[in-house]
N, C-alpha and C. Protein backbone atom coordinates (compact mmCIF):
# COMPACT_ATOMS: atom_id res chain seq x y z
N UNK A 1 0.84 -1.18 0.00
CA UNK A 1 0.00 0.00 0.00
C UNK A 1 0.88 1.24 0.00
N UNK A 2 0.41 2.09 -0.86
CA UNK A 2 1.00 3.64 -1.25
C UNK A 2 0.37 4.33 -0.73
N UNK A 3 0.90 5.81 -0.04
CA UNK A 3 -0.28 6.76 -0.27
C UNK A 3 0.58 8.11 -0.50
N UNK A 4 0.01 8.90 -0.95
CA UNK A 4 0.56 10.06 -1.76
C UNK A 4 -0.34 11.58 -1.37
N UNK A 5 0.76 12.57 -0.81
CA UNK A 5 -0.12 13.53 -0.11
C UNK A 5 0.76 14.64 -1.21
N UNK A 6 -0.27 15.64 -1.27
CA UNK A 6 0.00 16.73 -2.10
C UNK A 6 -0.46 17.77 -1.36
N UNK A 7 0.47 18.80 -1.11
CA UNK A 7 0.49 20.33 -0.58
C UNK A 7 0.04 21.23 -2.08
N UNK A 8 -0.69 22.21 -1.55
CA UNK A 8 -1.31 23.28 -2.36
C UNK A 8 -1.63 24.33 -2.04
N UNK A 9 -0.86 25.51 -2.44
CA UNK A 9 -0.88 26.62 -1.80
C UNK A 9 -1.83 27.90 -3.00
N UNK A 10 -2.95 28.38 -2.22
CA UNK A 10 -3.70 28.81 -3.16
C UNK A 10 -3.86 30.46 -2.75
N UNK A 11 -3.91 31.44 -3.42
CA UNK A 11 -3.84 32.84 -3.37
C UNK A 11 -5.76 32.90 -3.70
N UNK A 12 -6.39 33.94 -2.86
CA UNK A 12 -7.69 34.15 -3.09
C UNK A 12 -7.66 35.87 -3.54
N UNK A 13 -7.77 36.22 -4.53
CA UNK A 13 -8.10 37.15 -5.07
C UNK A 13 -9.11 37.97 -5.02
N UNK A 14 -9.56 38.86 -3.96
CA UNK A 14 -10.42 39.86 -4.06
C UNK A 14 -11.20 39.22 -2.77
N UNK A 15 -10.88 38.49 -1.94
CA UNK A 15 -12.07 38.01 -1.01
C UNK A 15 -11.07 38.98 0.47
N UNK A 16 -12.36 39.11 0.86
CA UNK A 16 -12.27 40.66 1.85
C UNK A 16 -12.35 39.80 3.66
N UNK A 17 -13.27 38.81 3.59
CA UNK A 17 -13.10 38.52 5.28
C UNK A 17 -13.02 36.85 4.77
N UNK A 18 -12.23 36.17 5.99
CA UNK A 18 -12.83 35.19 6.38
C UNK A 18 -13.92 34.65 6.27
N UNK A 19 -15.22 34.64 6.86
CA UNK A 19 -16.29 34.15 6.27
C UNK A 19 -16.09 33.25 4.62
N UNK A 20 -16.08 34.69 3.85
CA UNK A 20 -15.76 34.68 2.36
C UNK A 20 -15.09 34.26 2.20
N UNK A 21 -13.81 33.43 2.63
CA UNK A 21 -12.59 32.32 2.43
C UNK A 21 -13.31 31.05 2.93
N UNK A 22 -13.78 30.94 3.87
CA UNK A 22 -14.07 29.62 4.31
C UNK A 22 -15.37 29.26 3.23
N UNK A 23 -16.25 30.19 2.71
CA UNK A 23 -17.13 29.48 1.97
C UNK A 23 -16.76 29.07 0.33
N UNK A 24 -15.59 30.03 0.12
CA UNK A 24 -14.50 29.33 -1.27
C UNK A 24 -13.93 27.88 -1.17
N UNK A 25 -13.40 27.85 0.37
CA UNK A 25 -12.48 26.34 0.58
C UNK A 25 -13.49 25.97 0.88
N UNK A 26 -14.34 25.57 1.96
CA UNK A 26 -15.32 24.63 1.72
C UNK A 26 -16.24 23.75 0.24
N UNK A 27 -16.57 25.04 -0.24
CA UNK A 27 -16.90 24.45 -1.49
C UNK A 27 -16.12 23.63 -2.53
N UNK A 28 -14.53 24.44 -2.47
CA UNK A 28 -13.33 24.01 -2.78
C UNK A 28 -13.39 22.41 -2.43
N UNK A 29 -13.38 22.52 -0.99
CA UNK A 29 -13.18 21.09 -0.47
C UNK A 29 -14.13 19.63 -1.01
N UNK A 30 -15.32 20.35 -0.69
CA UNK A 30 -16.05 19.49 -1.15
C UNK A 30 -16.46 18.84 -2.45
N UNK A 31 -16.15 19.86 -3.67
CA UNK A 31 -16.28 19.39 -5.23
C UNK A 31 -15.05 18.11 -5.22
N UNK A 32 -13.68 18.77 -4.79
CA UNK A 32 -12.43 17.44 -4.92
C UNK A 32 -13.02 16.42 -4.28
N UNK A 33 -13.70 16.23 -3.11
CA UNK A 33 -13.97 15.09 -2.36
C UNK A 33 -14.92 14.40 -3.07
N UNK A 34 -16.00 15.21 -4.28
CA UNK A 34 -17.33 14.45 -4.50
C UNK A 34 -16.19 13.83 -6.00
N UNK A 35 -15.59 14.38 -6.48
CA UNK A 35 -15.20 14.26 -7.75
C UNK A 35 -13.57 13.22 -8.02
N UNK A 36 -12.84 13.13 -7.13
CA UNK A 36 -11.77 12.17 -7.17
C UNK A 36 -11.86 11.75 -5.99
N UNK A 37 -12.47 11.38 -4.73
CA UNK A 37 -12.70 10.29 -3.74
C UNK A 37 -11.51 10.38 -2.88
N UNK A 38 -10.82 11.54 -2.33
CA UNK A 38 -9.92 11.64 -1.74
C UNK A 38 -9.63 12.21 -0.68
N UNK A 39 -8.81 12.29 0.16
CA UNK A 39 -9.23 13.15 1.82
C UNK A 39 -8.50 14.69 1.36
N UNK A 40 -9.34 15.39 1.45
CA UNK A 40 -8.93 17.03 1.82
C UNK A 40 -9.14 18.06 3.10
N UNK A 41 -7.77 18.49 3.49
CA UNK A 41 -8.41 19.60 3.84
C UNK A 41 -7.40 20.85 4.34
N UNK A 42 -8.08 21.88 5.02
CA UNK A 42 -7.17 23.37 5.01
C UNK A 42 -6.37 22.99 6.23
N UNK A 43 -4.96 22.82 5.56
CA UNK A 43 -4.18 22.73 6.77
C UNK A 43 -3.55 23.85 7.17
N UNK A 44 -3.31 25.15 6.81
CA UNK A 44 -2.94 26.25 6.85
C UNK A 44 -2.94 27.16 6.57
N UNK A 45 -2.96 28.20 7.35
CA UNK A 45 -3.08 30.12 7.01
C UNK A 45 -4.72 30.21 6.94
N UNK A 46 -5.15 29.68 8.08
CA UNK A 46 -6.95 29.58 8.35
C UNK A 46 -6.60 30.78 8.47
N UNK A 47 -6.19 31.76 9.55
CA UNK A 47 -6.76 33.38 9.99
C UNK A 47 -5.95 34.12 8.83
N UNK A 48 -5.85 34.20 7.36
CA UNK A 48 -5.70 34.55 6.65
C UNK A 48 -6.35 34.73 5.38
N UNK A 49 -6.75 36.15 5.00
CA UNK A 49 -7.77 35.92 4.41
C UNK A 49 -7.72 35.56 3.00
N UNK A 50 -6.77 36.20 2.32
CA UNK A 50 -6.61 35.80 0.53
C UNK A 50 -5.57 34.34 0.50
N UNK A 51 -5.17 34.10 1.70
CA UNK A 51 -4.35 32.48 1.39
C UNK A 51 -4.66 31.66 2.22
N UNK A 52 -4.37 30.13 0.96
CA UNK A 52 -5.02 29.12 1.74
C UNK A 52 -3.90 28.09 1.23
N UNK A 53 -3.59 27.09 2.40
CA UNK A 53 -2.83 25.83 1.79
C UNK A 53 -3.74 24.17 2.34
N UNK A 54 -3.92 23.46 1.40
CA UNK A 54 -4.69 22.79 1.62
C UNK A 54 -4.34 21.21 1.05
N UNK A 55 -4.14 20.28 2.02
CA UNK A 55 -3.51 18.73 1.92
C UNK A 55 -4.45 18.01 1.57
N UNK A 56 -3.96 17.20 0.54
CA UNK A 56 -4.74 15.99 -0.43
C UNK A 56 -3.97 14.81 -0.09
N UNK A 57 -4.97 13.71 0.55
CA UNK A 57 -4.19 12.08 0.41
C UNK A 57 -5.18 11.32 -0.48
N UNK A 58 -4.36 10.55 -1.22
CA UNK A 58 -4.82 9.38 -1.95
C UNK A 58 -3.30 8.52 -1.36
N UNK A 59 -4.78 7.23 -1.51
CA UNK A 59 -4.29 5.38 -1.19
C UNK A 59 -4.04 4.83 -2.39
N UNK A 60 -3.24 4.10 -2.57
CA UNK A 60 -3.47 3.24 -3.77
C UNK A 60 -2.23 1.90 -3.34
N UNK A 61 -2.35 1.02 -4.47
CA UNK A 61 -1.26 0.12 -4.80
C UNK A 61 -0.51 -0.01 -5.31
N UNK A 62 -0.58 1.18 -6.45
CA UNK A 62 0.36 1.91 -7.54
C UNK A 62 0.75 3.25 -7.49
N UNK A 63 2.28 3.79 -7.40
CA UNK A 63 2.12 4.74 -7.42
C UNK A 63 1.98 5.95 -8.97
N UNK A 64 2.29 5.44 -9.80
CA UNK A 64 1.56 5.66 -11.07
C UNK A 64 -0.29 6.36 -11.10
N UNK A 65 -0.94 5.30 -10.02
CA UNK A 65 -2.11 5.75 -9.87
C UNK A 65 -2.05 6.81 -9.13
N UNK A 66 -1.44 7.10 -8.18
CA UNK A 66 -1.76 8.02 -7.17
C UNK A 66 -1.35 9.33 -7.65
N UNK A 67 -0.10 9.47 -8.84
CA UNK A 67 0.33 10.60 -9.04
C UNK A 67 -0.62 11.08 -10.25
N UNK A 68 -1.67 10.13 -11.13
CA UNK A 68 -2.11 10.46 -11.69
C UNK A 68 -3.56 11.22 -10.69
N UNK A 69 -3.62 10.71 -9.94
CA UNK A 69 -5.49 11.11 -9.34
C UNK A 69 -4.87 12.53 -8.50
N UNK A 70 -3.93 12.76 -8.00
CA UNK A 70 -3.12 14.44 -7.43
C UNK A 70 -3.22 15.39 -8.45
N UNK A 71 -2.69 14.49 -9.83
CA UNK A 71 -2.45 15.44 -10.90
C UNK A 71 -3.51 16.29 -11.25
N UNK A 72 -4.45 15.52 -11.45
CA UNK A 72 -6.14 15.49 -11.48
C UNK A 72 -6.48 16.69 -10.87
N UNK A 73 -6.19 16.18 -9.41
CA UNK A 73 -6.79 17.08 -8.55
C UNK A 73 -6.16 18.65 -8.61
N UNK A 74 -4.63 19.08 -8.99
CA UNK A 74 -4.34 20.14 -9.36
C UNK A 74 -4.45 20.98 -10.44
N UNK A 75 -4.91 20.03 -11.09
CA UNK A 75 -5.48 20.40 -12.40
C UNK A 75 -6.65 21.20 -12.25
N UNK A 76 -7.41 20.15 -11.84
CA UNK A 76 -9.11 20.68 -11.26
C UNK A 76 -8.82 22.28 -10.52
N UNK A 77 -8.11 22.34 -9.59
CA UNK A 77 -7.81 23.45 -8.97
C UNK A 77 -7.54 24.48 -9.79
N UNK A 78 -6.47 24.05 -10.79
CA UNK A 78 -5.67 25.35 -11.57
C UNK A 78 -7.20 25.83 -12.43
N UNK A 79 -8.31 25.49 -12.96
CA UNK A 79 -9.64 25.65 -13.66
C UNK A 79 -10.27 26.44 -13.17
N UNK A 80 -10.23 26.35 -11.56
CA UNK A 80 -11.08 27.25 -10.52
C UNK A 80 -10.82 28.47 -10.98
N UNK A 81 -12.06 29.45 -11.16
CA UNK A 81 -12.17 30.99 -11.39
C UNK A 81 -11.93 31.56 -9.63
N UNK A 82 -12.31 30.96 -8.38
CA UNK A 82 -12.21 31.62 -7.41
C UNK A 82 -10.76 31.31 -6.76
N UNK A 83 -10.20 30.40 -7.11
CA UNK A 83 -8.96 30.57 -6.70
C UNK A 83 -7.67 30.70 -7.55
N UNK A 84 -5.83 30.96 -7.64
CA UNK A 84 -5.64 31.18 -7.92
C UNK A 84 -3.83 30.17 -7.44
N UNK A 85 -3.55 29.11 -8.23
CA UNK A 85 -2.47 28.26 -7.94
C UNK A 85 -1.84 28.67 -7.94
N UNK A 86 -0.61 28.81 -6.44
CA UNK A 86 0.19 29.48 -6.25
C UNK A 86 1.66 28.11 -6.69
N UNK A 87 1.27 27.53 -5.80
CA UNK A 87 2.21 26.29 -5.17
C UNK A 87 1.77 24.95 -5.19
N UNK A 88 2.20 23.80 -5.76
CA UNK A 88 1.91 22.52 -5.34
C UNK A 88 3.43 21.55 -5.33
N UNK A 89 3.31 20.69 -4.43
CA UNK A 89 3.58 19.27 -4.48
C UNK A 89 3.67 18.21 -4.19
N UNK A 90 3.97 17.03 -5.06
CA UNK A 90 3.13 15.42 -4.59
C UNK A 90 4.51 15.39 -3.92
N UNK A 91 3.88 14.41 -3.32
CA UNK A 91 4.98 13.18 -2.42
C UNK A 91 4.30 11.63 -2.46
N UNK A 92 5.39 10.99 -2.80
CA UNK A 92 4.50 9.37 -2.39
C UNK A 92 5.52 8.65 -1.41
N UNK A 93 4.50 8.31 -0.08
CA UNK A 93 4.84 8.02 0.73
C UNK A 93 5.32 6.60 0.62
């Protein structure tokens, strides 16, 4: 068994409080979770309002698979109109 965690550091553009960050990453959070089946979430710069860094694990048996379903998932991210890819990278554990 593999598992493969990816750091992602995301710049929020024009969002003014908190509130308004947490309802970007939440939603954030939840499309990756409904859409590649993987654990997310904001591991850092919560009391910050235009940045967010946020950890992705995928399991697998291959790591071929795992770097493909991260890839995915940064991909998906880089598409987002509300956020703005600063930083990423995989690791396979």
């Amino acid at each position: 068994m593999l598992a493969g965690l990816c750091s992602i550091e995301l710049h929020l553009e024009g969002v003014t409080s908190l509130k308004e960050k947490r309802r970007i990453i939440k939603s954030l959070i939840q499309r990756i979770h409904n859409r590649f089946n993987v654990s997310v979430a904001e591991v850092e710069y919560q009391d910050y309002w235009q940045r967010a860094k946020l950890g992705v694990a995928c399991v697998s048996n291959e790591s071929k698979h795992i770097c493909h379903v991260l890839q995915q998932v940064v991909n998906f991210i880089n598409r987002c109109p509300e956020v703005d890819l600063a930083d990423y990278s995989i690791e396979i554990l």
